[in-house]
Protein backbone atom coordinates (compact mmCIF):
# COMPACT_ATOMS: atom_id res chain seq x y z
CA UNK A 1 -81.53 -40.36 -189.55
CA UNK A 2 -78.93 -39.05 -186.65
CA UNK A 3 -79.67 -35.41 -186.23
CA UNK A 4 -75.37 -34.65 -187.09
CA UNK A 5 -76.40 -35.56 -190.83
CA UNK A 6 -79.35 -33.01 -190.98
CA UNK A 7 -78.16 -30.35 -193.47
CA UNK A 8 -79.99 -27.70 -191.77
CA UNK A 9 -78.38 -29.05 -188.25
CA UNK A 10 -74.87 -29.08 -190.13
CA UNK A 11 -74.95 -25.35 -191.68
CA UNK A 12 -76.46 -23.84 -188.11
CA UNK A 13 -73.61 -25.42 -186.07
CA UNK A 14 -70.56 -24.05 -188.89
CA UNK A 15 -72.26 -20.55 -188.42
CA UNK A 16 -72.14 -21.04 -184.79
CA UNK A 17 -68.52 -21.43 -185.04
CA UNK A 18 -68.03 -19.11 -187.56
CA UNK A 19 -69.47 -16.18 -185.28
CA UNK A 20 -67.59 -17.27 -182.26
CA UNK A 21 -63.79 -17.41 -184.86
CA UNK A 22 -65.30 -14.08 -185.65
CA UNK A 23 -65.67 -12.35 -182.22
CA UNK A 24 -62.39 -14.04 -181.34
CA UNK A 25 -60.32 -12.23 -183.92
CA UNK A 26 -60.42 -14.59 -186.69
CA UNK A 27 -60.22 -13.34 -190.02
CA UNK A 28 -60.58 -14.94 -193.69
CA UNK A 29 -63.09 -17.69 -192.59
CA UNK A 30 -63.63 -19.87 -195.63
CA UNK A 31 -65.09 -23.48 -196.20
CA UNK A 32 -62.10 -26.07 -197.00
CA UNK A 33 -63.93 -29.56 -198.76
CA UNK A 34 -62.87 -32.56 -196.64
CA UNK A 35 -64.59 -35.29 -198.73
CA UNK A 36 -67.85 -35.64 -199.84
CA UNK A 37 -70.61 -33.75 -197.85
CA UNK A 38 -67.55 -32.55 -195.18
CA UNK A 39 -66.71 -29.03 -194.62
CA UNK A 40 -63.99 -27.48 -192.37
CA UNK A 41 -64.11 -24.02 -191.72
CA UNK A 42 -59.96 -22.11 -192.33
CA UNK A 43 -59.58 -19.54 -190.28
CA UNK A 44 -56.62 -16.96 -190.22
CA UNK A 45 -56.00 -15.59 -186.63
CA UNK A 46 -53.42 -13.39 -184.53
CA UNK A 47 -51.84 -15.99 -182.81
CA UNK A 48 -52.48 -19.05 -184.79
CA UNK A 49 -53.98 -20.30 -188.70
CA UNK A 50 -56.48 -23.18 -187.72
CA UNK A 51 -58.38 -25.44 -189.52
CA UNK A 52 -61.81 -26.77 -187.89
CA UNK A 53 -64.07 -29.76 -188.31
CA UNK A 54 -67.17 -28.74 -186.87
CA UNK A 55 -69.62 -31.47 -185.55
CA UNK A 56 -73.05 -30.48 -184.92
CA UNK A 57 -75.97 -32.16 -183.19
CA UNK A 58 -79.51 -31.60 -181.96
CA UNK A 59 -80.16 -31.64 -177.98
CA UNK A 60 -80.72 -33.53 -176.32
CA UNK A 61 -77.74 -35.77 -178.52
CA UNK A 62 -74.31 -35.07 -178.33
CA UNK A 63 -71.90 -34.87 -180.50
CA UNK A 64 -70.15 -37.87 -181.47
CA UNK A 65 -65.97 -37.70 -181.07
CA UNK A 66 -63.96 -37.86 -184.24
CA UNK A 67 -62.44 -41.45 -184.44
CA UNK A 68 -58.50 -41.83 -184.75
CA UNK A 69 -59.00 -42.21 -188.39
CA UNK A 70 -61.30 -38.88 -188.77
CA UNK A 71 -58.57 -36.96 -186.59
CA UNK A 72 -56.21 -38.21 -188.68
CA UNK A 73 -57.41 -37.06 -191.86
CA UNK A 74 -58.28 -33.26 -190.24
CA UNK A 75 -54.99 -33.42 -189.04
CA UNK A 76 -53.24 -34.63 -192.32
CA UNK A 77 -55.15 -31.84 -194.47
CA UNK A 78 -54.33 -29.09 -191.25
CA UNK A 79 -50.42 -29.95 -191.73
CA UNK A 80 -50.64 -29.72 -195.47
CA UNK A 81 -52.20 -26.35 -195.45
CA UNK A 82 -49.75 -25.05 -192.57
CA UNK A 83 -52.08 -24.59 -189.57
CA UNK A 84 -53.44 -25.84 -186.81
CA UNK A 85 -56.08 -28.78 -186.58
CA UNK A 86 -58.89 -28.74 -184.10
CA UNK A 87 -62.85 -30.27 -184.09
CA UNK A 88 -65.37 -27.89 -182.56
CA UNK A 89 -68.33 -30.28 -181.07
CA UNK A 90 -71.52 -28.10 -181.40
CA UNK A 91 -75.02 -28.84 -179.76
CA UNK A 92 -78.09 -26.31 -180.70
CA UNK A 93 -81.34 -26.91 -180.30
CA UNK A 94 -84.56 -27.56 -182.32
CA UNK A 95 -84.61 -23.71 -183.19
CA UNK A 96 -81.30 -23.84 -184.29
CA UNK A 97 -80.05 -21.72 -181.18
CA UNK A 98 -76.84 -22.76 -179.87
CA UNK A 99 -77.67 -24.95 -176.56
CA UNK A 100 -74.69 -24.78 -175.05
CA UNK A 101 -70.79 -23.45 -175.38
CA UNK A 102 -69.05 -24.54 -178.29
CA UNK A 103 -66.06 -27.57 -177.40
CA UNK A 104 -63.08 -27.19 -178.66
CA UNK A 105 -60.22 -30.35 -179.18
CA UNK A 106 -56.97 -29.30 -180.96
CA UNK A 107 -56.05 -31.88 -182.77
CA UNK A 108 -52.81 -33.25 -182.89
């Protein structure tokens, strides 16, 4: 099984995220259902409302990129709800420590 479908992997790399929209002034950071088994994080912030589809591996992986169709569908939800779409691409590793700086895509 790829390590991005390990629950465990999945829930340490949305807290990752959620820290970092935390420390960077985002407020109101709730899970948003995507489909089945896919969580976004919404975030309210000073500058911008964003909604994030976080994609988590286990190094030494990476992350895999969202395809068209998966950007698509972020995006679609992002412009229904009002804010801004982006995909945060998160590696820890087998201690569920973040290995390296979070990427960020905005998503358009």
């Amino acid at each position: 099984m790829p390590d991005f479908d390990l629950p465990e992997a999945k829930l340490a790399g949305e807290k990752h995220v959620e820290l970092w929209l935390t420390e960077n002034g985002y407020t109101n950071i709730v899970k948003e259902e995507l489909r089945l088994n896919e969580m976004m994080l919404l975030a309210k912030g000073n500058i911008e409302h964003i909604l994030v589809r976080v994609i988590t591996c286990i190094h030494p992986n990476r992350p895999y990129k969202l395809s068209e169709f998966e950007a698509d569908v972020v995006t679609r939800r992002a412009v229904k709800l009002q804010v801004t779409a982006y995909a945060a691409y998160v590696v820890i590793d087998t201690n569920n420590d973040l290995f390296e700086d979070i990427i960020w895509d905005r998503l358009q």
